[in-house]
Protein backbone atom coordinates (compact mmCIF):
# COMPACT_ATOMS: atom_id res chain seq x y z
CA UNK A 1 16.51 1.87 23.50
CA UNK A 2 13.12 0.48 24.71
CA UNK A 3 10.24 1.55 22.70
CA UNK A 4 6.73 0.91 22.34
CA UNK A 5 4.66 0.71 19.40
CA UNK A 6 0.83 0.92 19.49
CA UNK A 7 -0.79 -0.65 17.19
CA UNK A 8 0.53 -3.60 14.47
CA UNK A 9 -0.81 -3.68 11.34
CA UNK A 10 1.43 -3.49 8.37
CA UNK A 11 3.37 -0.24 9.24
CA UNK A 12 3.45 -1.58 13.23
CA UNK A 13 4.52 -4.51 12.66
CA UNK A 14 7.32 -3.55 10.05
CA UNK A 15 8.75 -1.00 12.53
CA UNK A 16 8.30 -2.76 15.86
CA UNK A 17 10.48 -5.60 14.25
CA UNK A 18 13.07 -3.69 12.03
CA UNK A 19 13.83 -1.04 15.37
CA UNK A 20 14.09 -4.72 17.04
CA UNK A 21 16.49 -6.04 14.61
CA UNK A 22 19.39 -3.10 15.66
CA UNK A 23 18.77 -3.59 18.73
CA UNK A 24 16.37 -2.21 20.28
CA UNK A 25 13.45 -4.01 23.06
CA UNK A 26 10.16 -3.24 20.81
CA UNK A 27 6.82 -3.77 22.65
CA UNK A 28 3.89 -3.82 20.26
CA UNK A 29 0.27 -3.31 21.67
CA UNK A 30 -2.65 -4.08 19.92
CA UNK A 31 -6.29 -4.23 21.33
CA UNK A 32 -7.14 -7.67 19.20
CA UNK A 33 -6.49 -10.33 21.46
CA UNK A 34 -6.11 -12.89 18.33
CA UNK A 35 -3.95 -10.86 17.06
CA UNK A 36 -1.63 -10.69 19.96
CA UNK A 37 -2.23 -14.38 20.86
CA UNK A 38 -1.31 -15.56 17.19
CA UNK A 39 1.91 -13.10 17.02
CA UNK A 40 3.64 -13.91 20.48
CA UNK A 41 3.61 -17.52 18.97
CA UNK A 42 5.22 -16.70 16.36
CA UNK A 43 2.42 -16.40 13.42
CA UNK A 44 2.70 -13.78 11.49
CA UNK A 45 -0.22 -11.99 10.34
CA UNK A 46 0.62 -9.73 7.30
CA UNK A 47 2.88 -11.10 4.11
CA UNK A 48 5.79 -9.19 3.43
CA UNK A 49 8.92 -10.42 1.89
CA UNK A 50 12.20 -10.94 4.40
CA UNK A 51 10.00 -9.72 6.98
CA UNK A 52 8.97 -13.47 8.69
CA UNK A 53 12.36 -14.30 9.11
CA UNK A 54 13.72 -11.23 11.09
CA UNK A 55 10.23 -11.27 13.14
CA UNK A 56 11.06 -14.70 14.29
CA UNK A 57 14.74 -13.98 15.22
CA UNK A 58 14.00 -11.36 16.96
CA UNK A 59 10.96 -12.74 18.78
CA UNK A 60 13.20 -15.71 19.59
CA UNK A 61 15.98 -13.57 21.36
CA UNK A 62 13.12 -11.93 23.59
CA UNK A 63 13.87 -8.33 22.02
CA UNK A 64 10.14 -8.16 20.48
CA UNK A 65 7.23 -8.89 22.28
CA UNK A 66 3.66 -8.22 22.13
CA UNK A 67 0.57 -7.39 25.23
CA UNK A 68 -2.72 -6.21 24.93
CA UNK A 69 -2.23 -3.77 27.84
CA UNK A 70 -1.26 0.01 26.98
CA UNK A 71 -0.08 0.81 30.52
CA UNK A 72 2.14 -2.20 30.46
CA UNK A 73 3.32 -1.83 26.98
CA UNK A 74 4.77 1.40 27.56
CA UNK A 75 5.59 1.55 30.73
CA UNK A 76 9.19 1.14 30.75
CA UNK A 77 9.42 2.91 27.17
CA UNK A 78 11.07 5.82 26.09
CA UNK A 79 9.58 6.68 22.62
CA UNK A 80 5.99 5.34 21.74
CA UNK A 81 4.97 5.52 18.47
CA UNK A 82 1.49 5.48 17.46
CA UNK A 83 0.77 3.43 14.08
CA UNK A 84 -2.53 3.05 14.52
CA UNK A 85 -5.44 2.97 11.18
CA UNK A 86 -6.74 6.36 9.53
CA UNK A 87 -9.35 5.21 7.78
CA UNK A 88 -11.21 7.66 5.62
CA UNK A 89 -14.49 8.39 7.50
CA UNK A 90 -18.02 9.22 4.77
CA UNK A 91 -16.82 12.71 3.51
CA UNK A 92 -12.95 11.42 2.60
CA UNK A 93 -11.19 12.72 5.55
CA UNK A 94 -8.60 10.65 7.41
CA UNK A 95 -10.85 9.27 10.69
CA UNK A 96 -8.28 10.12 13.58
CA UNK A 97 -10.62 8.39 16.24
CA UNK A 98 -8.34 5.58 16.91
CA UNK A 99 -5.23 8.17 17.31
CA UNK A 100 -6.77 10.39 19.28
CA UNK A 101 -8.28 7.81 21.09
CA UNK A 102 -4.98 5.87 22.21
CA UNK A 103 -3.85 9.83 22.91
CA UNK A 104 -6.44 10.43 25.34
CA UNK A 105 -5.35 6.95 27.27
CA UNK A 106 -2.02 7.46 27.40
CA UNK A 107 -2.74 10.91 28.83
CA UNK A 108 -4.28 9.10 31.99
CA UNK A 109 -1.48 6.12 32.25
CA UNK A 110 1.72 8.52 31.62
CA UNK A 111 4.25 9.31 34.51
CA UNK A 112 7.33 10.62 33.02
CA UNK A 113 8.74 11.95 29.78
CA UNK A 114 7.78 10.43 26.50
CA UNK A 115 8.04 11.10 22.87
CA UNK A 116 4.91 10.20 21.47
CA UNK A 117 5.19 9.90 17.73
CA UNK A 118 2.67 9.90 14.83
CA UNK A 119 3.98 7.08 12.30
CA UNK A 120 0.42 6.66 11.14
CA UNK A 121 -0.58 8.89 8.02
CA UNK A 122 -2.62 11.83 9.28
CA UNK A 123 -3.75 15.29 8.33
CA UNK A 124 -1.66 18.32 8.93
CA UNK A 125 -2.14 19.73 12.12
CA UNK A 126 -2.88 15.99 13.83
CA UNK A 127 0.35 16.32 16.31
CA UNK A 128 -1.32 19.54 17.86
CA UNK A 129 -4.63 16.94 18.55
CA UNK A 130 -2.42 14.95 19.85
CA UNK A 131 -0.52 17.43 22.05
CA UNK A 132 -4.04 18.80 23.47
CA UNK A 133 -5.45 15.20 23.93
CA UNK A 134 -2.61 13.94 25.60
CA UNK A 135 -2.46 17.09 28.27
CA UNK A 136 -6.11 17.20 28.85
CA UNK A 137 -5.18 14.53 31.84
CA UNK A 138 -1.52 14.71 32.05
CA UNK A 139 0.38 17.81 33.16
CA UNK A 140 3.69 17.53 33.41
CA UNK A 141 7.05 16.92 29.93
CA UNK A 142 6.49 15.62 27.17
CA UNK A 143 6.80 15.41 23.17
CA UNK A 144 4.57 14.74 20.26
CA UNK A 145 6.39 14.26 17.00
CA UNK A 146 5.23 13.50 13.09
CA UNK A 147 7.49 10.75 12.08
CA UNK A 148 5.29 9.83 8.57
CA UNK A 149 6.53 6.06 7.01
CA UNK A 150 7.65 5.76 3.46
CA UNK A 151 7.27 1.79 3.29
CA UNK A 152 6.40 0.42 -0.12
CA UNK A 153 4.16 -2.92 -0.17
CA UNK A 154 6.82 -5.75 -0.93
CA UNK A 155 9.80 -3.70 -0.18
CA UNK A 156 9.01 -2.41 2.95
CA UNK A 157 12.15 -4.11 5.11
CA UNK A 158 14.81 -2.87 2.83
CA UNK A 159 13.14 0.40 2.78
CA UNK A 160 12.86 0.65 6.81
CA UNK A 161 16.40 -0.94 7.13
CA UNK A 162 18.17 1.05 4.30
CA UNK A 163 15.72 4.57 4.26
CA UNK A 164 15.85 6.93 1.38
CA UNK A 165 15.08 9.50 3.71
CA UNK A 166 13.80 9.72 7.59
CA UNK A 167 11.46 12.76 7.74
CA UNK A 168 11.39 13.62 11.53
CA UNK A 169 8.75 17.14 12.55
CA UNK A 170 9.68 18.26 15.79
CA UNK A 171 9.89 21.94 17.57
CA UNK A 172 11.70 19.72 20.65
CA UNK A 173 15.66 19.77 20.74
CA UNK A 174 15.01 17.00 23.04
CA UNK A 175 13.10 15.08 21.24
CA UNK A 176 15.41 15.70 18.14
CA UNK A 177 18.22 13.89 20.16
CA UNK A 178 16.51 11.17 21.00
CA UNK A 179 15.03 10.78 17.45
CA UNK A 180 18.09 10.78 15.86
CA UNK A 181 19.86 8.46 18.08
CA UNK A 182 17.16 5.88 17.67
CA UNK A 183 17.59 6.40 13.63
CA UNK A 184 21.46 6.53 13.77
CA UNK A 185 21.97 2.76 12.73
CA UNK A 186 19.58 3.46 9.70
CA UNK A 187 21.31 5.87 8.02
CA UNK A 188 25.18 5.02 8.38
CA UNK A 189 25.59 5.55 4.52
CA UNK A 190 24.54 9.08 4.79
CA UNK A 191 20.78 9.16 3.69
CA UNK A 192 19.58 12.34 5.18
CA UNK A 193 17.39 12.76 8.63
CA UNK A 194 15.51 16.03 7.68
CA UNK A 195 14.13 17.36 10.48
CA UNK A 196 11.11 19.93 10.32
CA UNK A 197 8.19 21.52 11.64
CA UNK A 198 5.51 18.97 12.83
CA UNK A 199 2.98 20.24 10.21
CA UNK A 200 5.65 20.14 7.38
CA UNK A 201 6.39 16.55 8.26
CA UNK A 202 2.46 15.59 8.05
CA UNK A 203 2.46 17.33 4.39
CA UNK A 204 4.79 15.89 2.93
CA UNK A 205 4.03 12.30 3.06
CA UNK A 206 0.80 13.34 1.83
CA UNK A 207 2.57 15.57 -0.86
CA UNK A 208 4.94 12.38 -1.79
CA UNK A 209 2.44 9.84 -2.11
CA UNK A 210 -0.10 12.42 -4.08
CA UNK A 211 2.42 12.95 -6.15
CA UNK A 212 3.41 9.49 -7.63
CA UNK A 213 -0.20 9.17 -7.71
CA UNK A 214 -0.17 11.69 -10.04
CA UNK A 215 2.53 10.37 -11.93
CA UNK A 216 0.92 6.89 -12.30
CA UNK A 217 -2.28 8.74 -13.52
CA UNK A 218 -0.18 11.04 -15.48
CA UNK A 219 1.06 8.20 -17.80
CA UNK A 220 -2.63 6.60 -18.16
CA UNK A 221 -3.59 9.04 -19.64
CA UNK A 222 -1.08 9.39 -21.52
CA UNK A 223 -1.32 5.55 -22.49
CA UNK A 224 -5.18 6.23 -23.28
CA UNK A 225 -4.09 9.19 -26.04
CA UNK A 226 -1.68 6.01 -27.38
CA UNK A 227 -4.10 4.08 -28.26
CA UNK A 228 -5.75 6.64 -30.30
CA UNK A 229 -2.94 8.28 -32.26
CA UNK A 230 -1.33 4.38 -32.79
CA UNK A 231 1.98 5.56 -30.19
CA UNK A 232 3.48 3.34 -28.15
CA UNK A 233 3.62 3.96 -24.19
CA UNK A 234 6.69 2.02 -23.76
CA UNK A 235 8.66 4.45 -25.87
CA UNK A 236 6.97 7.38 -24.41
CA UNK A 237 7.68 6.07 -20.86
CA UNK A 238 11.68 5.27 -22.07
CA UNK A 239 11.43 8.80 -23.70
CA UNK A 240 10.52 10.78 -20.92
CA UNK A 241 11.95 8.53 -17.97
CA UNK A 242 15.96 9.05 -19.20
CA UNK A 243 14.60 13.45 -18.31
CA UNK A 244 16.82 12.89 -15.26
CA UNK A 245 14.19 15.79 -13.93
CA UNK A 246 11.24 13.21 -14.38
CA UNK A 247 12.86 10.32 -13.63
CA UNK A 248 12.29 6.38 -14.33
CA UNK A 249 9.98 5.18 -11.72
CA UNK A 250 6.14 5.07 -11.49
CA UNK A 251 5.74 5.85 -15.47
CA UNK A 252 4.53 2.40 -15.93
CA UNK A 253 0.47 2.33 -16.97
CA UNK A 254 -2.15 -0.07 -15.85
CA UNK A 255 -5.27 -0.14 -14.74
CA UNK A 256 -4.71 2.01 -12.04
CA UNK A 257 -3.47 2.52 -8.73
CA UNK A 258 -4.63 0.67 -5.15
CA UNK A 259 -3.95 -0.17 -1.35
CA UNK A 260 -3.72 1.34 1.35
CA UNK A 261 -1.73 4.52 0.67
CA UNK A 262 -2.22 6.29 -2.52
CA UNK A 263 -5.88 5.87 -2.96
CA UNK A 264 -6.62 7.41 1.11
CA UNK A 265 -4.05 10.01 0.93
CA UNK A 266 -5.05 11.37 -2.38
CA UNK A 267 -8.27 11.62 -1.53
CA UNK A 268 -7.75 13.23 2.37
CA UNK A 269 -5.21 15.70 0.86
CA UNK A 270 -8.71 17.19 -1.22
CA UNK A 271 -10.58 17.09 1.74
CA UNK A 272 -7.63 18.88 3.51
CA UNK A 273 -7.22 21.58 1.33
CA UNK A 274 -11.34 21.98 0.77
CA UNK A 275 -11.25 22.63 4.42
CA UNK A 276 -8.59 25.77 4.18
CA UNK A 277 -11.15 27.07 1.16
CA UNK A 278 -8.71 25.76 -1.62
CA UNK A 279 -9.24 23.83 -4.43
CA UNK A 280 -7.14 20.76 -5.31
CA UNK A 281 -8.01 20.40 -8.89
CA UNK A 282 -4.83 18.34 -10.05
CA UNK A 283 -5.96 15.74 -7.20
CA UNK A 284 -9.23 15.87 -8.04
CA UNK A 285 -8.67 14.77 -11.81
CA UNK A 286 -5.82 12.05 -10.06
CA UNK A 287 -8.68 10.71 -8.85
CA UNK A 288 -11.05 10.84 -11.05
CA UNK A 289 -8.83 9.24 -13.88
CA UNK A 290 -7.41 6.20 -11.36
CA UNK A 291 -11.40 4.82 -10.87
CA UNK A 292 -11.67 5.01 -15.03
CA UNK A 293 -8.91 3.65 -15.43
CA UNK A 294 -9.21 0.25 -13.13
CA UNK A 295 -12.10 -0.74 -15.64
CA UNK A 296 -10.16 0.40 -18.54
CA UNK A 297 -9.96 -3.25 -19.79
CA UNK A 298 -13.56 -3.98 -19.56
CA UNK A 299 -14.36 -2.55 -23.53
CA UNK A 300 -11.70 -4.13 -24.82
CA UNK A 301 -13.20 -7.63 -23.01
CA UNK A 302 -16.76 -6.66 -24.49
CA UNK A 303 -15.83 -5.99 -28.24
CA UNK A 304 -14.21 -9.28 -28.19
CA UNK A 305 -17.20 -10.77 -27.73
CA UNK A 306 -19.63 -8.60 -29.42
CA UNK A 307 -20.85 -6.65 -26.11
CA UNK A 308 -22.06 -9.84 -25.07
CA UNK A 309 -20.59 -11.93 -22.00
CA UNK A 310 -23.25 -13.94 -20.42
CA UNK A 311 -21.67 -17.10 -20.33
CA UNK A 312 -18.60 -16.58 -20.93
CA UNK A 313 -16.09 -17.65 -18.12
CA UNK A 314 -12.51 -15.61 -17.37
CA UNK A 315 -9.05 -16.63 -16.06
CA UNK A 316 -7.85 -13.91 -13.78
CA UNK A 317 -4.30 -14.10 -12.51
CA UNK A 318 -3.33 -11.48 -10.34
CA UNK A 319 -5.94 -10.18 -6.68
CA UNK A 320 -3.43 -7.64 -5.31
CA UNK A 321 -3.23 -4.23 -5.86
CA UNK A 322 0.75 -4.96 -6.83
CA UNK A 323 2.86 -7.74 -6.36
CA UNK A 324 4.87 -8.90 -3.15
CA UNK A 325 1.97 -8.46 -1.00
CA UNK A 326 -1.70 -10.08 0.25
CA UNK A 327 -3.14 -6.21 0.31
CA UNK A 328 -6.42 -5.99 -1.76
CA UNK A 329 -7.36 -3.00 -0.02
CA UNK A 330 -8.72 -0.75 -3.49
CA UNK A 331 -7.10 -3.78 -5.81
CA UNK A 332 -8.09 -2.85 -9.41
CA UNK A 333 -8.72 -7.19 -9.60
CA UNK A 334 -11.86 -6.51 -7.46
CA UNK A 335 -13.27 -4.00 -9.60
CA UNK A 336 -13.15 -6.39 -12.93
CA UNK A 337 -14.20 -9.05 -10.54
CA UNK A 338 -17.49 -6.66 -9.94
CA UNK A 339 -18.06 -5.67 -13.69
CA UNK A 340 -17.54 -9.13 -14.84
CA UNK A 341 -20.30 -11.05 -12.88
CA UNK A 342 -22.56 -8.19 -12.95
CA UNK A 343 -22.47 -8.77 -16.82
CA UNK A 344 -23.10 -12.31 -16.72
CA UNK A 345 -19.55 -13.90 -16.87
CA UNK A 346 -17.89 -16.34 -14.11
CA UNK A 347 -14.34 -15.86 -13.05
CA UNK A 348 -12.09 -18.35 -12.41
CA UNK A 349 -8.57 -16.45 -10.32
CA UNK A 350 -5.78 -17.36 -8.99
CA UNK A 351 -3.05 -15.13 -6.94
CA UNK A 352 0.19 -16.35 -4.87
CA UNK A 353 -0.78 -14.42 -1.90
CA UNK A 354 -3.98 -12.86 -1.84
CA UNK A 355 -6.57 -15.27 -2.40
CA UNK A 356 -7.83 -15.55 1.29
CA UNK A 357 -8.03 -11.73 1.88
CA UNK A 358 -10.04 -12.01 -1.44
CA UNK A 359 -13.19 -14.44 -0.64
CA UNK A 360 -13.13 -12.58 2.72
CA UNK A 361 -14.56 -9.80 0.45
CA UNK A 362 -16.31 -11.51 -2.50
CA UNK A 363 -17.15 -15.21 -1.25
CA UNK A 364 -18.07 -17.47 -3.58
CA UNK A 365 -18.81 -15.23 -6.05
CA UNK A 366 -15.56 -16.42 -8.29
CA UNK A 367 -13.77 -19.46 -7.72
CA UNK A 368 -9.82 -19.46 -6.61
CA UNK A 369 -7.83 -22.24 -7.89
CA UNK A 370 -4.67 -23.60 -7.01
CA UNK A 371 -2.44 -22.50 -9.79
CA UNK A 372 -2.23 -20.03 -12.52
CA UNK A 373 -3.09 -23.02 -15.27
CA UNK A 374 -5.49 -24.32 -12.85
CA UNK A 375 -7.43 -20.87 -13.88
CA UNK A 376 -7.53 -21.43 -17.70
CA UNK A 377 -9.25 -24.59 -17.52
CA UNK A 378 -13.10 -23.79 -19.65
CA UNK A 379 -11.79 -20.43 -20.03
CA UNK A 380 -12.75 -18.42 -22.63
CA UNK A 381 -9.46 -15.24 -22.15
CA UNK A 382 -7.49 -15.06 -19.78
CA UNK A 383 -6.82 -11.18 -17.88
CA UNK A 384 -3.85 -10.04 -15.92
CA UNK A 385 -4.33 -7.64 -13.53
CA UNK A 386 -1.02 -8.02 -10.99
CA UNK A 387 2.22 -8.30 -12.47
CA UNK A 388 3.17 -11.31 -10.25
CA UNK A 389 6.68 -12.31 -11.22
CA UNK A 390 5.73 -15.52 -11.93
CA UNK A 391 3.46 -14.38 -15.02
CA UNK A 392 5.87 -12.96 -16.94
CA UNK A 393 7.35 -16.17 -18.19
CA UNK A 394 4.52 -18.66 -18.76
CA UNK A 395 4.12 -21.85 -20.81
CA UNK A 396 2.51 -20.37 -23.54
CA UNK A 397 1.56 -23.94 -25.17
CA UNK A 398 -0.29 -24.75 -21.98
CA UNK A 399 -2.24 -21.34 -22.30
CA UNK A 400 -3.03 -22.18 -25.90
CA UNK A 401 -4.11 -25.39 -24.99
CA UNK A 402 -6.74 -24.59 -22.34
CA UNK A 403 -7.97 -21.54 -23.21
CA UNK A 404 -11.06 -21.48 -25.62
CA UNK A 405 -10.18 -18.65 -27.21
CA UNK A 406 -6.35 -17.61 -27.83
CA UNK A 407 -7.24 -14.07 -26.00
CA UNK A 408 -5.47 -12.43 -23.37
CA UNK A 409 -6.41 -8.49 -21.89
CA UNK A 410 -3.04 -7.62 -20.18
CA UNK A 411 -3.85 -4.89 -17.24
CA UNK A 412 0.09 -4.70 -16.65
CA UNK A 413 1.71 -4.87 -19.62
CA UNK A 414 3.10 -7.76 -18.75
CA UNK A 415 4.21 -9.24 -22.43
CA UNK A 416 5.48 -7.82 -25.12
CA UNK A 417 3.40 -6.93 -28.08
CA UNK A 418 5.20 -8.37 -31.18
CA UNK A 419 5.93 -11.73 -29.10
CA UNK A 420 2.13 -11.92 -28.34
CA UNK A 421 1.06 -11.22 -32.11
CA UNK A 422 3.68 -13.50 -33.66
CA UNK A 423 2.21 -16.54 -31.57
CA UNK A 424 -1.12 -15.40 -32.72
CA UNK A 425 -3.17 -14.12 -29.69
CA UNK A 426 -5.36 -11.51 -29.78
CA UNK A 427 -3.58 -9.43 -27.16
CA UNK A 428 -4.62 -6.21 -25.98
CA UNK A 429 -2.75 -4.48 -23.30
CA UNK A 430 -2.80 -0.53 -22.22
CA UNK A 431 -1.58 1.97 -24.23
CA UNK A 432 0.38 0.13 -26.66
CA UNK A 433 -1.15 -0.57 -30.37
């Protein structure tokens, strides 16, 4: 199948090259030039794992290519999907400008039937915008559909390939065949294509994503009533994950959630619902205890060293909001980064991936250093605040040895308690005595 796909930032780019890799011919358009230039030579512009190497195969064998030029990018196509940013505009709504605003150009390029499908997060009721921007200039057949992504950051080519779920909304039967012909190869070991309504599909990826967001907030607090009453999250978490009805995943406590997804989406579903006259109080209080939460650590840091931390200079390991990815986008690590200097201290970080996307943002505010040792060096603790695989094992006599102070503030729960203790750091992690 030929298929277009507007737009290629991290959920573009993911899709244009896994439909590729069954397949399919996959043009991607994107209005930056750079962009374009820099991907039709083969450099890819976002890090995800396993995805580089299918991107170049695929590029190589002429069945994904890239223009800058809508009319030519979808001319010969037969489903266009739209994954194009939804940023949220000054009162927390999802900003549909650049959706509506490819809609309204393909309405004056189109010349035969499409399906035109959302894969960008958007608001319920975003597919009938579409419909009505799309037919202001173009009479004749065509389909919108809501087609909402469930990529996770690090994970997200398994999860395209090999789908939990593929949530199609559609009143067309004719766009329902060609939807689930283009998914077929996805979903050979019987994962479900649920097809719905086009407003039911735009709820429930907000409704999916809100809701691990409330889980992950959920177990903060939970973790922050732990370290009063002397409990241990890690039991609690092992207690209440083997409840087959609450299940294992996203019970783990931090310093809150980031990126691109949960921290929009929660907040757009409030707006959403305040615009209907209804009052999302759960969300609200998701939200309010994820922005606590990222400076959670920064007390613990302070009665260390008697409120005091002019002068002092931190090891940070970990920029990303999670591991497996560059994406900083709401990263807790900026947040201590903020708190830190604005009380005096100097950071000294260091992060596999996301160190460019990082002095972007902050300049030369911190310094970024080669390696995760290379950060200890005149440190006086050392904070975690990414559970980067490669932290979990450290030399611990090389840790001792540079920092001034044998002090670490664990944002991820990254070690284990009696290990730290018996090695004689003052450790102090979340939620765990």
């Amino acid at each position: 199948m030929k298929i277009a796909v507007v737009g290629t930032g991290y959920v573009g780019l993911v899709s244009g090259t896994c439909f590729a890799e069954t397949g399919n011919h996959v043009t991607c358009i994107d209005i930056d030039k750079t962009k374009v230039d820099k991907l039709s030579k083969g450099e890819i512009t976002i890090y995800e794992p396993g995805l580089e190497k299918i991107f170049l195969r695929n590029l190589k064998d002429g069945r994904l290519t890239f223009t800058t030029d809508l009319a030519e990018g979808i001319k010969d196509a037969k489903v266009v999907f739209l994954a194009l940013p939804t940023p949220p505009g000054e009162n927390g709504s999802a900003d549909l400008k650049y959706v509506l605003g490819v809609a309204k150009d393909l309405g004056n390029i189109l010349t035969e039937y499409k399906v035109i499908v959302d894969k960008s997060t958007v608001p319920v009721g975003t597919a009938d915008k579409v419909r009505k921007a799309i037919a202001e200039n173009y009479k004749y057949e065509f389909d919108v559909v809501s087609n909402p992504e469930f990529l996770r950051e690090g994970v997200a080519v398994d999860d395209f390939m090999k789908p939990d779920r593929v949530v199609i909304g559609t009143s067309s039967e004719r766009a329902r065949k060609v939807m689930s012909d283009l998914y077929a190869p996805y979903v050979r070991q019987g994962n479900p294509v649920i097809f719905m309504d086009e407003k039911s599909a735009e709820l429930t990826k907000y409704a999916a994503n809100s809701f691990l967001a409330t889980k992950i907030s959920f177990m903060n607090e939970i973790a922050q009533l732990c370290e009063r009453v002397g409990a241990d999250v890690d039991m609690v978490r092992r207690g209440i994950g083997s409840d087959d009805r609450i299940g294992k995943r996203f019970l783990f406590p931090g310093i809150g959630y980031g990126g691109s997804c949960f921290p929009k989406d929660v907040q757009a579903l409030i707006k959403s619902s305040e615009e209907v006259e209804y009052d999302f109080q759960i969300l609200k209080a998701v939200e309010e205890v994820n922005e606590k939460q990222k400076l959670h650590l920064m007390p613990k840091i302070k009665a260390f060293f008697n409120n005091d931390l002019k002068g002092k200079h931190f090891a940070l390991w970990g920029l990303a909001f999670k591991p497996n990815t560059d994406d900083i986008r709401e990263a807790p690590a900026l947040y201590l980064i903020e708190a830190l200097t604005a009380a005096g201290a100097t950071v000294s970080a260091f992060d596999p991936e996301a160190m460019p996307n990082v002095k972007k943002v902050v300049g030369n505010k911190i310094v970024f250093v080669e390696s995760q040792y290379d950060a200890l060096d005149n440190a006086d603790a050392l904070i975690i605040a990414t559970e980067w695989s490669e932290f979990r094992t450290p030399d611990f006599e090389v840790i001792e040895k540079k920092l001034k102070n044998k002090a670490i503030f664990d944002g991820r729960n990254v070690f284990e308690v009696k290990q730290m203790h018996e090695m004689g750091y003052h450790y102090e992690s979340i939620g765990r005595s």
